[in-house]
PDB file of N, CA and C in Angstrom:
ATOM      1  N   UNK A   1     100.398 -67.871  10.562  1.00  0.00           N
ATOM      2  CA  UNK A   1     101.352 -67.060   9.823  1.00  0.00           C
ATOM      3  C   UNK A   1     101.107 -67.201   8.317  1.00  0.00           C
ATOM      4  N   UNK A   2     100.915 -68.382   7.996  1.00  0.00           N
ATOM      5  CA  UNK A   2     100.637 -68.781   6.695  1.00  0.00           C
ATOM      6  C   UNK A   2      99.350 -68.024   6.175  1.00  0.00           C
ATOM      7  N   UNK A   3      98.126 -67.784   6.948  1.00  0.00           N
ATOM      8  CA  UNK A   3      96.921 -66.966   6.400  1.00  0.00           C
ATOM      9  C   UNK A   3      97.859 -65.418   6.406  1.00  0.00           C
ATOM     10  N   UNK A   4      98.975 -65.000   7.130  1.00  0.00           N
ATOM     11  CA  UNK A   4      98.647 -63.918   6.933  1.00  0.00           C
ATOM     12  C   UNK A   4      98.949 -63.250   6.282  1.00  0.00           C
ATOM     13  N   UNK A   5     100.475 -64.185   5.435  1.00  0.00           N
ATOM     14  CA  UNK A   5     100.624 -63.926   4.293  1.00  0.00           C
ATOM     15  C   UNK A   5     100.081 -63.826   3.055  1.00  0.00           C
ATOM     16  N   UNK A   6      99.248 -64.907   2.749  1.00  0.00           N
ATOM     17  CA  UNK A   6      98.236 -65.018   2.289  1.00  0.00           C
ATOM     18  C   UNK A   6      97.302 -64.065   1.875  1.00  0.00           C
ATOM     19  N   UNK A   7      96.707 -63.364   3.074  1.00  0.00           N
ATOM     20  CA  UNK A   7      96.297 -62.113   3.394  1.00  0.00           C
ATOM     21  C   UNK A   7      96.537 -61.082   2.652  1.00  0.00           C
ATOM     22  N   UNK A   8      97.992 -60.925   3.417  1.00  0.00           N
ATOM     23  CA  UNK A   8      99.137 -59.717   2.441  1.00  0.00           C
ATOM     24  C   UNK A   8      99.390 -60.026   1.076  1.00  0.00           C
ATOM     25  N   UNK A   9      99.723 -60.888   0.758  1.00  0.00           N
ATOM     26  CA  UNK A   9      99.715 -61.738  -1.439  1.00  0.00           C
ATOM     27  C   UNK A   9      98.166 -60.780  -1.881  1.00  0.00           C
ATOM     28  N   UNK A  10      97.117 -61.354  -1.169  1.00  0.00           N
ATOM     29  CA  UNK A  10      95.762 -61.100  -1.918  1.00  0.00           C
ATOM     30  C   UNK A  10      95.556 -59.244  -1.631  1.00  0.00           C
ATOM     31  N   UNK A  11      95.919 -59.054  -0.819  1.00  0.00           N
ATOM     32  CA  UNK A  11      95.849 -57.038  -0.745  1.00  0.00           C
ATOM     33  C   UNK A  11      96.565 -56.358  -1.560  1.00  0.00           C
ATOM     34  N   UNK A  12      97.834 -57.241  -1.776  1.00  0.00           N
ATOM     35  CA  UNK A  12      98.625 -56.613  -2.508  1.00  0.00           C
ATOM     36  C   UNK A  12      98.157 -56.359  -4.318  1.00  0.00           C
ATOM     37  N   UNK A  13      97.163 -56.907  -4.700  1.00  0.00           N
ATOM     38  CA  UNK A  13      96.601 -56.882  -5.377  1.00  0.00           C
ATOM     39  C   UNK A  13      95.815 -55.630  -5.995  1.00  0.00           C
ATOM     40  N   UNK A  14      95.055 -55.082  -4.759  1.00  0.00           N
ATOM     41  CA  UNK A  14      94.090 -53.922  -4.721  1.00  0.00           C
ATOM     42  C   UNK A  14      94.906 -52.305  -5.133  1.00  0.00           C
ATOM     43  N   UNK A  15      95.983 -52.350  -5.130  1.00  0.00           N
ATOM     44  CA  UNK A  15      96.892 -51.463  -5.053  1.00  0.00           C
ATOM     45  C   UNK A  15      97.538 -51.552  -6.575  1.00  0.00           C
ATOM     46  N   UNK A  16      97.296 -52.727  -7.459  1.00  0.00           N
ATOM     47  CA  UNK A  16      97.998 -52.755  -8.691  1.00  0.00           C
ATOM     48  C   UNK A  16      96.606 -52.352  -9.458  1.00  0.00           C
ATOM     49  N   UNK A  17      95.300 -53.128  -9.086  1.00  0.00           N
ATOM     50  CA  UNK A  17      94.233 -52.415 -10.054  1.00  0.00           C
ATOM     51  C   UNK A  17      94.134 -51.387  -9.613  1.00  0.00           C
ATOM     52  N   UNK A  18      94.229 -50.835  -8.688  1.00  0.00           N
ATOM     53  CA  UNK A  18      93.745 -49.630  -9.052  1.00  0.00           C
ATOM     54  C   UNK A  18      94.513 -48.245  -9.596  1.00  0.00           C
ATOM     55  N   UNK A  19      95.856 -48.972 -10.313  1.00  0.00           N
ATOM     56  CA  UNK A  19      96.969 -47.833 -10.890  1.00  0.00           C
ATOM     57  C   UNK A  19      96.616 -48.696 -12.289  1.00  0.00           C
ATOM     58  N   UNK A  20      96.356 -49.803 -12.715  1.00  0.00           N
ATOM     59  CA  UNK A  20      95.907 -50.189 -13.822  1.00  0.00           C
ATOM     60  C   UNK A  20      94.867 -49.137 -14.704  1.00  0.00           C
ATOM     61  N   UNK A  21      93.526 -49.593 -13.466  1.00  0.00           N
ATOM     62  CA  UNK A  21      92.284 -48.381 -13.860  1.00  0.00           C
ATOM     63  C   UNK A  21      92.591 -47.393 -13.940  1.00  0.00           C
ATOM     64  N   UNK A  22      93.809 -46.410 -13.398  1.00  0.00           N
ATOM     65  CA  UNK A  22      94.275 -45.172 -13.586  1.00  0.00           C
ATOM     66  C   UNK A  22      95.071 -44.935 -15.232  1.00  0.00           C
ATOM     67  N   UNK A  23      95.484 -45.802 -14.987  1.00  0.00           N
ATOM     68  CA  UNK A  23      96.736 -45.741 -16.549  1.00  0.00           C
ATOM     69  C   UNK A  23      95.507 -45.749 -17.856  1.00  0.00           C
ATOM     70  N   UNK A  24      94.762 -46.782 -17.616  1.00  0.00           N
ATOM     71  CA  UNK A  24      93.803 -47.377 -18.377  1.00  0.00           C
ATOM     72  C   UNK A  24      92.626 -45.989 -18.764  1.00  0.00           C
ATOM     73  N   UNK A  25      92.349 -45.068 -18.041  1.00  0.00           N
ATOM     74  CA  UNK A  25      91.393 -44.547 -17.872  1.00  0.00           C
ATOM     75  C   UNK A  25      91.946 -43.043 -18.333  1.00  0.00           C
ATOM     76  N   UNK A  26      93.554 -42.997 -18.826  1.00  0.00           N
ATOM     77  CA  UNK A  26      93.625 -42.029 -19.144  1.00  0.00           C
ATOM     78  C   UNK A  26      94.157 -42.456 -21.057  1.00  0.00           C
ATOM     79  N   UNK A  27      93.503 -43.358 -21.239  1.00  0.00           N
ATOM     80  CA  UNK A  27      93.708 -43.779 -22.785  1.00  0.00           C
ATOM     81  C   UNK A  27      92.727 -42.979 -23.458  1.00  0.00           C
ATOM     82  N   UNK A  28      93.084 -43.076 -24.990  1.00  0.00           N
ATOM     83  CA  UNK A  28      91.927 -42.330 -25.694  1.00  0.00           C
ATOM     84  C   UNK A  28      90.779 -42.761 -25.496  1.00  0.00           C
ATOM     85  N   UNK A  29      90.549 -44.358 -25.644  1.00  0.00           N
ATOM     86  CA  UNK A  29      88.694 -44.306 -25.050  1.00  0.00           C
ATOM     87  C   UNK A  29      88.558 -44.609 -23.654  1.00  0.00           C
ATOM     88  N   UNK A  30      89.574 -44.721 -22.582  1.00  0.00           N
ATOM     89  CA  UNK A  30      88.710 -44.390 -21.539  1.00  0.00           C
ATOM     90  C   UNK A  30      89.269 -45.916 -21.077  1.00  0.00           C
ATOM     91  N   UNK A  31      88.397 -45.982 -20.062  1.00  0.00           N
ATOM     92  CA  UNK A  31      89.012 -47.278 -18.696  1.00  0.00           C
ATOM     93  C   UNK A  31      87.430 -48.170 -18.878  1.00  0.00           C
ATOM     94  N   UNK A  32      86.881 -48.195 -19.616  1.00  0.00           N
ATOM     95  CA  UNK A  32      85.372 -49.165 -19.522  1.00  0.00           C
ATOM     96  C   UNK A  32      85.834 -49.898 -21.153  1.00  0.00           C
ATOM     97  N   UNK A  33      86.405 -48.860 -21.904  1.00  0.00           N
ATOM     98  CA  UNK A  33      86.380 -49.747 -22.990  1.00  0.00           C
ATOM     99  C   UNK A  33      87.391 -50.959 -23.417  1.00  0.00           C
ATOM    100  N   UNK A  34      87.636 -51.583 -23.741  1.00  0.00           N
ATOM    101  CA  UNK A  34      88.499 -52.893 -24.211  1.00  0.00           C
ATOM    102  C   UNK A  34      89.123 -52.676 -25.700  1.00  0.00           C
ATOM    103  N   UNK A  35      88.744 -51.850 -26.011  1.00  0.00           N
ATOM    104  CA  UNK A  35      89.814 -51.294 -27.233  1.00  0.00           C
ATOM    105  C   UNK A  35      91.089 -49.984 -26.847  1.00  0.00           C
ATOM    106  N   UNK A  36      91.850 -49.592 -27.587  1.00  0.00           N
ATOM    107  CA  UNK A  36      92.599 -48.600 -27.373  1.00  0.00           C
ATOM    108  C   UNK A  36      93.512 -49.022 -27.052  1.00  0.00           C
ATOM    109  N   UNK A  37      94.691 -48.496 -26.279  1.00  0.00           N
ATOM    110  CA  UNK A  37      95.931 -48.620 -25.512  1.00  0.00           C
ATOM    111  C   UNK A  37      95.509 -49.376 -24.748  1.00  0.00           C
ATOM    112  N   UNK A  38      96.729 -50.156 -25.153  1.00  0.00           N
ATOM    113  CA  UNK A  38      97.318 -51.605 -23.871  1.00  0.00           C
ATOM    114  C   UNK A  38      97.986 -50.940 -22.375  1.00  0.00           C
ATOM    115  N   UNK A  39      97.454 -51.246 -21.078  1.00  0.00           N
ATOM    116  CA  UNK A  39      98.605 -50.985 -20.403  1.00  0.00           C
ATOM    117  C   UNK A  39      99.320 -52.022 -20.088  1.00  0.00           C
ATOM    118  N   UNK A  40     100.623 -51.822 -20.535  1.00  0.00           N
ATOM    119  CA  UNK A  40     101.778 -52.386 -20.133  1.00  0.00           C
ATOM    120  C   UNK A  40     102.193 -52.364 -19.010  1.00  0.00           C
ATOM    121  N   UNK A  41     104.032 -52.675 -18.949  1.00  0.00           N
ATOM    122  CA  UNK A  41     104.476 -52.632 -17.931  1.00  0.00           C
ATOM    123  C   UNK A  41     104.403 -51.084 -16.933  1.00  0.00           C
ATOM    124  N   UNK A  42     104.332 -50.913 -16.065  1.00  0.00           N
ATOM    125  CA  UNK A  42     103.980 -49.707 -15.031  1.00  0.00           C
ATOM    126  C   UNK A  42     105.508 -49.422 -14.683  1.00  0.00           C
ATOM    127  N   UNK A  43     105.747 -48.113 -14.781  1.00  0.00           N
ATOM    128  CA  UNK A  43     106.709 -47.343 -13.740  1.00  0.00           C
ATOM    129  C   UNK A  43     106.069 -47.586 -11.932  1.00  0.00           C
ATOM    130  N   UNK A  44     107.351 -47.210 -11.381  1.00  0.00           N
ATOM    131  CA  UNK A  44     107.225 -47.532 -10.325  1.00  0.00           C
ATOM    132  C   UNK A  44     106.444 -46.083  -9.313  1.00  0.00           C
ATOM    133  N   UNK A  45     104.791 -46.406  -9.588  1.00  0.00           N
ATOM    134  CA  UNK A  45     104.474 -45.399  -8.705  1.00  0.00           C
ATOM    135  C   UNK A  45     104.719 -45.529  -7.319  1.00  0.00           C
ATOM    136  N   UNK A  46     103.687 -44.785  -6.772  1.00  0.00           N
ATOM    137  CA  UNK A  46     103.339 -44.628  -5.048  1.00  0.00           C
ATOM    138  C   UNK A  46     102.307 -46.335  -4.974  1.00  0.00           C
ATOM    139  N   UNK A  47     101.274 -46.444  -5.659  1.00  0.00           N
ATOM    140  CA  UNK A  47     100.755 -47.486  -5.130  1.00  0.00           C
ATOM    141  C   UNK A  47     101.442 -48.370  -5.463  1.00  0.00           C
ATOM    142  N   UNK A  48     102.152 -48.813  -6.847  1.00  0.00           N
ATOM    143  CA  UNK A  48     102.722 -50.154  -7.015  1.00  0.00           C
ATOM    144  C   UNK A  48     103.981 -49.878  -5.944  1.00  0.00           C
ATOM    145  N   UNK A  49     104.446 -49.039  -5.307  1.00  0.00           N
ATOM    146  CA  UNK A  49     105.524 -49.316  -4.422  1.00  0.00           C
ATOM    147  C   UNK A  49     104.255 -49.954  -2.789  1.00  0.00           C
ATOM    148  N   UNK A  50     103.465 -49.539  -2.633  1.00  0.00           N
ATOM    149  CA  UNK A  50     102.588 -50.610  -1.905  1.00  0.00           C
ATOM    150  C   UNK A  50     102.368 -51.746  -1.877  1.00  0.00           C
ATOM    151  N   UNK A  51     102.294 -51.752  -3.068  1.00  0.00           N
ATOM    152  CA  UNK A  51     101.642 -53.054  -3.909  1.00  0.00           C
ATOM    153  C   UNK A  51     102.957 -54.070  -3.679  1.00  0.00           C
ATOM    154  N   UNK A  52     104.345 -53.667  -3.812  1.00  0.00           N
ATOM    155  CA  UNK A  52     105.152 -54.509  -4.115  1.00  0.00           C
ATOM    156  C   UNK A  52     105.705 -54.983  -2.233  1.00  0.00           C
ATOM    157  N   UNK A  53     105.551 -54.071  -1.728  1.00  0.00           N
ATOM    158  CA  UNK A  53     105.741 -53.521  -0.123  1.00  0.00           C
ATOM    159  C   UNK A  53     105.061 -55.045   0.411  1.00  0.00           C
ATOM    160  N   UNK A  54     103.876 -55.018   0.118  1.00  0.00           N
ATOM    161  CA  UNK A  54     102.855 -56.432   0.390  1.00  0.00           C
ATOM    162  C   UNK A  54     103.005 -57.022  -0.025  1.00  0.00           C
ATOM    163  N   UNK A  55     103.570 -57.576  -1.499  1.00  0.00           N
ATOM    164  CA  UNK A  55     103.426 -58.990  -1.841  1.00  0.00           C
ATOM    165  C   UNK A  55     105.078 -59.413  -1.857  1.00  0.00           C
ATOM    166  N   UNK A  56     105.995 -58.786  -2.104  1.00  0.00           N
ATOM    167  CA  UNK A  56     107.509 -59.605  -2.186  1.00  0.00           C
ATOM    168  C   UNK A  56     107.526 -59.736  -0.672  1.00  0.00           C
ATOM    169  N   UNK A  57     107.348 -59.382   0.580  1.00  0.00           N
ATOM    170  CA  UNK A  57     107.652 -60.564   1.656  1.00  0.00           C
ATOM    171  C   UNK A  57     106.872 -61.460   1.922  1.00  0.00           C
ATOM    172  N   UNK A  58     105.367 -61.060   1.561  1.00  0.00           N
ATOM    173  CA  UNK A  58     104.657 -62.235   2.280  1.00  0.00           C
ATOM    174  C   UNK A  58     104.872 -63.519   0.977  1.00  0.00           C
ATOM    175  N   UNK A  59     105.413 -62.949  -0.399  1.00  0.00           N
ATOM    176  CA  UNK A  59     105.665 -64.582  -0.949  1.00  0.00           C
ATOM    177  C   UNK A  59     106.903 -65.097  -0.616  1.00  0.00           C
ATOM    178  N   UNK A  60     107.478 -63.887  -0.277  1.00  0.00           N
ATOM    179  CA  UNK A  60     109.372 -64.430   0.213  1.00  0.00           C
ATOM    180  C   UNK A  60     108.906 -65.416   1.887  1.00  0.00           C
ATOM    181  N   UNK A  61     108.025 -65.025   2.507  1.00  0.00           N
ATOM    182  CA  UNK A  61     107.791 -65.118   3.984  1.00  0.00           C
ATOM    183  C   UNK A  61     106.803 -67.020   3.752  1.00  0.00           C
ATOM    184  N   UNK A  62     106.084 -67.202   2.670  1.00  0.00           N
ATOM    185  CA  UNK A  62     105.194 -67.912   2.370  1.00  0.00           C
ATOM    186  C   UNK A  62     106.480 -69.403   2.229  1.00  0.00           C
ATOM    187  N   UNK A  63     107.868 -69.061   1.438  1.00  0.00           N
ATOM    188  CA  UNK A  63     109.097 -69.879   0.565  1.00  0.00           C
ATOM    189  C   UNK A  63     109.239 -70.964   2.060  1.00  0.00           C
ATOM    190  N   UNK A  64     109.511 -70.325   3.480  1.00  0.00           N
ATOM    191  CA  UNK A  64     110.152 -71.383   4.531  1.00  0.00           C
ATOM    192  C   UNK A  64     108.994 -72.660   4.731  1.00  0.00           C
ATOM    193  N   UNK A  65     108.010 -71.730   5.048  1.00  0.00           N
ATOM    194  CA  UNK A  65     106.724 -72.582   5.676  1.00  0.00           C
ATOM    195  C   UNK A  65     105.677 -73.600   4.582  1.00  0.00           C
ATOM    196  N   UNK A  66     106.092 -73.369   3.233  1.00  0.00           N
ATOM    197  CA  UNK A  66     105.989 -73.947   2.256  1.00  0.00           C
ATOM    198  C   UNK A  66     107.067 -75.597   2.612  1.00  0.00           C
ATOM    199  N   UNK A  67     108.310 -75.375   2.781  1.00  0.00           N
ATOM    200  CA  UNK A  67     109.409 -76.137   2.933  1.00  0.00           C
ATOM    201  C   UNK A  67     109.487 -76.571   4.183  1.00  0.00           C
ATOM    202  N   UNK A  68     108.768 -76.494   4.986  1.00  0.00           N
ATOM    203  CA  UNK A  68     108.212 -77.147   6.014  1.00  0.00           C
ATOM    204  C   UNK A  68     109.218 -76.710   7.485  1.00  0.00           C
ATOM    205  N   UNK A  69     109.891 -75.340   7.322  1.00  0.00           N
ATOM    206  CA  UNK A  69     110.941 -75.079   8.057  1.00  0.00           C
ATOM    207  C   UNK A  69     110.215 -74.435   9.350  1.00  0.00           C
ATOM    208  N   UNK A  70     110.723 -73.921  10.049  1.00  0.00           N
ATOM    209  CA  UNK A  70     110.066 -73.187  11.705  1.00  0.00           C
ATOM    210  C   UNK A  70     109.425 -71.462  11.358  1.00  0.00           C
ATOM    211  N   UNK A  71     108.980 -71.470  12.095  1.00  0.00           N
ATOM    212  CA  UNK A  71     108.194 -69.378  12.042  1.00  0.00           C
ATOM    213  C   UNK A  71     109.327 -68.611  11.941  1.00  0.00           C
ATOM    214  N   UNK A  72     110.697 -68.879  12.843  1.00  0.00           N
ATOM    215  CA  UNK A  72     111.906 -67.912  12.699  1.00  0.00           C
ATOM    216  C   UNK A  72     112.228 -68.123  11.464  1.00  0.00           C
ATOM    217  N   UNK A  73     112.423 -68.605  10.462  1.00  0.00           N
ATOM    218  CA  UNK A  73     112.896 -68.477   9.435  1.00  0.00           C
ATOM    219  C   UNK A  73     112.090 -67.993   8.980  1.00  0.00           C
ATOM    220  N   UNK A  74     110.890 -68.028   8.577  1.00  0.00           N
ATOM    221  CA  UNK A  74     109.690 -67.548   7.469  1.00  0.00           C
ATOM    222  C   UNK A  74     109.818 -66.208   8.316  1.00  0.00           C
ATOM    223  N   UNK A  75     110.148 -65.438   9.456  1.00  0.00           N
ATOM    224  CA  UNK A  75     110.250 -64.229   9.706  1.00  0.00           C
ATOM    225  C   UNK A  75     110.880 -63.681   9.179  1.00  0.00           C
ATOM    226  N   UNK A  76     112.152 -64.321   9.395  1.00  0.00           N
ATOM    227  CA  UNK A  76     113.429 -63.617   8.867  1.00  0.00           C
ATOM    228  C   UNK A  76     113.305 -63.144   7.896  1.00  0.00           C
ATOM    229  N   UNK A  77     113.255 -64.164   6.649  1.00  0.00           N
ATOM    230  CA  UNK A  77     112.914 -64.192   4.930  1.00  0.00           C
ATOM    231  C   UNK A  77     111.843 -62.842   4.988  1.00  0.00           C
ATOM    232  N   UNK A  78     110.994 -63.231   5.634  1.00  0.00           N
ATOM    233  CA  UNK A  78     109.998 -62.120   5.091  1.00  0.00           C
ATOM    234  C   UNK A  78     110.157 -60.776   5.124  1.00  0.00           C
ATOM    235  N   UNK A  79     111.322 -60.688   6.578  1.00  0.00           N
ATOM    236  CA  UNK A  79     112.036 -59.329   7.115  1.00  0.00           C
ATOM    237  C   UNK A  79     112.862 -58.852   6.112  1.00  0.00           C
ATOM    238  N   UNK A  80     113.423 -60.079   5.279  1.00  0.00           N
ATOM    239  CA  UNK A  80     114.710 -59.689   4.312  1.00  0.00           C
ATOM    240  C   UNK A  80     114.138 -59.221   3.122  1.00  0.00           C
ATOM    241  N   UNK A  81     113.296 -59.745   2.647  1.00  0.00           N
ATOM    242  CA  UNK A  81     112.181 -59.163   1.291  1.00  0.00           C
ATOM    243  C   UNK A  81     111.668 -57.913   1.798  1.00  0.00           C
ATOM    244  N   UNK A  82     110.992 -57.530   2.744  1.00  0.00           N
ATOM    245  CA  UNK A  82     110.718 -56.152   3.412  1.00  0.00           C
ATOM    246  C   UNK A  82     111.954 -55.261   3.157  1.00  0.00           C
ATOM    247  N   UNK A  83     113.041 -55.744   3.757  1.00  0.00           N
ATOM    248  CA  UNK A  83     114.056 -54.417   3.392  1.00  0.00           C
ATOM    249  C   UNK A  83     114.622 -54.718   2.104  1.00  0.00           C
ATOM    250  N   UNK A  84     114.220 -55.552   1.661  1.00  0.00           N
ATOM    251  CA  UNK A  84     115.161 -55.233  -0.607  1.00  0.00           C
ATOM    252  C   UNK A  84     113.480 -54.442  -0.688  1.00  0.00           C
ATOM    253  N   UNK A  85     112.416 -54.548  -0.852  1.00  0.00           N
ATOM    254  CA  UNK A  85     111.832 -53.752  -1.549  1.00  0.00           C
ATOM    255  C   UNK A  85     111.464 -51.998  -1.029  1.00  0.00           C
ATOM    256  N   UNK A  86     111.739 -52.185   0.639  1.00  0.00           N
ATOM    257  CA  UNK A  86     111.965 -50.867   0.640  1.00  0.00           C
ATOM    258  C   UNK A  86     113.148 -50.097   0.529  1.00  0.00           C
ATOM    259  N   UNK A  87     114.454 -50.991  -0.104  1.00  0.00           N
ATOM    260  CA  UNK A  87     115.635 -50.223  -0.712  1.00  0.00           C
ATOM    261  C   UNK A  87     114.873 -50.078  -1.951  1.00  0.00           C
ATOM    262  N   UNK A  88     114.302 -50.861  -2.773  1.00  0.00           N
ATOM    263  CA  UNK A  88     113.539 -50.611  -4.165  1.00  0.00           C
ATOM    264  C   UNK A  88     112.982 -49.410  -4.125  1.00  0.00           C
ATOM    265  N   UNK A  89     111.888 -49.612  -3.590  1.00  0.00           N
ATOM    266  CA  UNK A  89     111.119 -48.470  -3.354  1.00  0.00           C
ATOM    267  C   UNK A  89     111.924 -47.210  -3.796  1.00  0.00           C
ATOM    268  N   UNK A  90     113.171 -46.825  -2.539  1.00  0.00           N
ATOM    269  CA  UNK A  90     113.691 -46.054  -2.056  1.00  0.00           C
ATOM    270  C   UNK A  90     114.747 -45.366  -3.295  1.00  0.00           C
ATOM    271  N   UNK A  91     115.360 -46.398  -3.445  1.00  0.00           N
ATOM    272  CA  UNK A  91     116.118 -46.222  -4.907  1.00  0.00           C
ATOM    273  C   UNK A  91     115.813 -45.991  -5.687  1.00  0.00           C
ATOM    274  N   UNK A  92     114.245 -46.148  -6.723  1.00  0.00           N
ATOM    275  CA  UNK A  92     113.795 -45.616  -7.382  1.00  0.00           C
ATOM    276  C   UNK A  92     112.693 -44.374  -7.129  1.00  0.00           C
ATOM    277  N   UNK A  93     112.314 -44.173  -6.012  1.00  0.00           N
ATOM    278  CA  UNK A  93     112.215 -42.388  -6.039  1.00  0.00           C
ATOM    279  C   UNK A  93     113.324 -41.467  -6.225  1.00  0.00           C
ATOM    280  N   UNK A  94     114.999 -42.277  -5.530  1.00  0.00           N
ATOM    281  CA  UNK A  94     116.065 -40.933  -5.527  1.00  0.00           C
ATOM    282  C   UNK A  94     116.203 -40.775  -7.097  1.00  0.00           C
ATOM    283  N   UNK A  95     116.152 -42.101  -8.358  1.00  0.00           N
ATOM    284  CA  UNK A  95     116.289 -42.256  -9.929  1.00  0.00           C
ATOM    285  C   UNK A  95     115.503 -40.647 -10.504  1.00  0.00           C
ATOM    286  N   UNK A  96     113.728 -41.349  -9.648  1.00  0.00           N
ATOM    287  CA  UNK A  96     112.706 -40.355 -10.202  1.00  0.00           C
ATOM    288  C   UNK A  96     113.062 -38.968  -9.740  1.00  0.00           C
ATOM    289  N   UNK A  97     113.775 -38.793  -8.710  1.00  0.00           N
ATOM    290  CA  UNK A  97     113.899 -37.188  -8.353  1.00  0.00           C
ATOM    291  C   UNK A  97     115.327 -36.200  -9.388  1.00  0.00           C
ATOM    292  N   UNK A  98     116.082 -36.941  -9.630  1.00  0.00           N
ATOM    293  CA  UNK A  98     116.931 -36.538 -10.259  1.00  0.00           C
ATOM    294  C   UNK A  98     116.963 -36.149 -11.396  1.00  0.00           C
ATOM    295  N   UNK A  99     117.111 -34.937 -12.030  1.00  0.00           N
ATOM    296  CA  UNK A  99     116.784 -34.062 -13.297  1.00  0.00           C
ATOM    297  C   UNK A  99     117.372 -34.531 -14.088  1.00  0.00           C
ATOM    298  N   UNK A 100     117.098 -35.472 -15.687  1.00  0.00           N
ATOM    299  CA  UNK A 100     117.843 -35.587 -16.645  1.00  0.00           C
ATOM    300  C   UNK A 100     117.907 -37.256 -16.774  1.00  0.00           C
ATOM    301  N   UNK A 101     116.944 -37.659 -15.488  1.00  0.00           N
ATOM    302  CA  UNK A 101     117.552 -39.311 -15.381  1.00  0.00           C
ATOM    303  C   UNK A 101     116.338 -40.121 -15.586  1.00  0.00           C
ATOM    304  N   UNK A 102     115.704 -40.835 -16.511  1.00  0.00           N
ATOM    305  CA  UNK A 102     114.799 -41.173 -16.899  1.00  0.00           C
ATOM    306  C   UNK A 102     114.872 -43.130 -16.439  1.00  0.00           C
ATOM    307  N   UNK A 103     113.348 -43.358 -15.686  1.00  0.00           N
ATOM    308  CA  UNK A 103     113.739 -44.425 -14.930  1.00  0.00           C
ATOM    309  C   UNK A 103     112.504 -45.264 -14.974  1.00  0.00           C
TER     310      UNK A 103
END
Protein backbone atom coordinates (compact mmCIF):
# COMPACT_ATOMS: atom_id res chain seq x y z
CA UNK A 1 0.00 0.00 0.00
CA UNK A 2 2.78 2.14 0.97
CA UNK A 3 4.52 1.80 -2.78
CA UNK A 4 1.34 2.70 -4.05
CA UNK A 5 1.03 5.70 -2.71
CA UNK A 6 4.18 6.49 -3.32
CA UNK A 7 3.45 5.72 -6.83
CA UNK A 8 0.47 8.13 -6.85
CA UNK A 9 2.81 11.26 -4.81
CA UNK A 10 5.46 10.68 -7.79
CA UNK A 11 2.61 10.80 -10.91
CA UNK A 12 1.12 13.36 -9.42
CA UNK A 13 3.90 15.28 -10.41
CA UNK A 14 3.74 14.77 -14.31
CA UNK A 15 0.49 16.62 -14.42
CA UNK A 16 1.94 19.89 -12.61
CA UNK A 17 4.99 20.09 -15.22
CA UNK A 18 3.35 19.82 -17.71
CA UNK A 19 0.79 22.98 -17.00
CA UNK A 20 4.10 24.66 -15.77
CA UNK A 21 5.67 24.11 -19.46
CA UNK A 22 2.32 25.38 -20.68
CA UNK A 23 2.12 28.65 -18.59
CA UNK A 24 5.89 28.96 -19.13
CA UNK A 25 5.79 28.58 -22.86
CA UNK A 26 3.30 31.13 -23.36
CA UNK A 27 5.74 33.97 -21.84
CA UNK A 28 7.39 36.49 -24.00
CA UNK A 29 10.55 34.36 -24.54
CA UNK A 30 9.13 31.15 -24.57
CA UNK A 31 9.38 27.83 -22.24
CA UNK A 32 13.38 26.94 -23.06
CA UNK A 33 14.43 30.24 -21.87
CA UNK A 34 15.21 31.10 -18.05
CA UNK A 35 14.62 34.70 -18.36
CA UNK A 36 11.17 36.43 -18.68
CA UNK A 37 8.04 35.74 -16.61
CA UNK A 38 8.06 33.82 -13.47
CA UNK A 39 5.36 31.23 -13.24
CA UNK A 40 3.78 31.55 -10.15
CA UNK A 41 1.09 30.30 -8.32
CA UNK A 42 -1.42 28.34 -10.98
CA UNK A 43 -5.24 28.66 -11.12
CA UNK A 44 -6.91 25.66 -10.75
CA UNK A 45 -6.83 23.96 -14.19
CA UNK A 46 -7.98 20.51 -15.62
CA UNK A 47 -4.48 18.99 -15.05
CA UNK A 48 -3.59 20.54 -11.68
CA UNK A 49 -7.13 19.27 -10.63
CA UNK A 50 -5.35 15.72 -11.57
CA UNK A 51 -2.46 16.56 -10.22
CA UNK A 52 -4.05 17.40 -6.86
CA UNK A 53 -6.68 14.23 -7.38
CA UNK A 54 -3.19 12.06 -6.97
CA UNK A 55 -1.22 13.53 -4.56
CA UNK A 56 -3.64 14.91 -1.49
CA UNK A 57 -4.78 11.18 -0.78
CA UNK A 58 -1.96 9.23 -1.40
CA UNK A 59 -0.01 11.81 1.15
CA UNK A 60 -3.22 11.92 3.35
CA UNK A 61 -3.27 7.81 2.76
CA UNK A 62 0.84 7.70 3.32
CA UNK A 63 -0.08 9.96 7.37
CA UNK A 64 -1.62 6.25 9.08
CA UNK A 65 1.03 3.83 7.80
CA UNK A 66 3.74 6.33 8.49
CA UNK A 67 2.27 6.13 12.33
CA UNK A 68 2.42 2.67 12.26
CA UNK A 69 -1.54 2.23 12.33
CA UNK A 70 -3.51 -0.81 10.20
CA UNK A 71 -4.47 -0.61 6.06
CA UNK A 72 -8.22 0.34 7.26
CA UNK A 73 -7.25 3.45 8.42
CA UNK A 74 -4.68 4.53 5.73
CA UNK A 75 -7.89 3.61 3.46
CA UNK A 76 -10.15 5.51 5.02
CA UNK A 77 -7.83 8.77 5.26
CA UNK A 78 -6.99 8.33 1.81
CA UNK A 79 -10.87 7.90 0.88
CA UNK A 80 -11.41 11.15 2.94
CA UNK A 81 -8.65 13.29 1.02
CA UNK A 82 -10.20 11.77 -2.30
CA UNK A 83 -13.55 13.29 -1.52
CA UNK A 84 -12.22 17.03 -0.07
CA UNK A 85 -10.30 17.30 -3.29
CA UNK A 86 -12.93 16.17 -5.51
CA UNK A 87 -15.35 18.70 -3.64
CA UNK A 88 -12.21 21.09 -4.56
CA UNK A 89 -12.04 20.23 -7.77
CA UNK A 90 -15.78 20.52 -8.05
CA UNK A 91 -16.23 23.80 -6.29
CA UNK A 92 -13.89 25.52 -8.16
CA UNK A 93 -15.16 24.73 -11.70
CA UNK A 94 -18.93 25.85 -10.40
CA UNK A 95 -16.52 29.54 -9.10
CA UNK A 96 -14.93 29.25 -12.83
CA UNK A 97 -18.35 28.83 -14.58
CA UNK A 98 -20.08 31.67 -13.10
CA UNK A 99 -20.12 35.09 -15.01
CA UNK A 100 -18.63 38.02 -13.06
CA UNK A 101 -16.83 35.72 -10.40
CA UNK A 102 -13.19 35.74 -10.66
CA UNK A 103 -11.40 32.70 -8.88
Amino acid sequence: MQTLFLGMFAASGLPMLFEAARLKRGTADGWWSVRGEKVGLMALSPLMGIACLLAIPSMLGLVPLMLGLRLLWAAVVALLGLGLVVFAVLKGGAVRARPGVEG
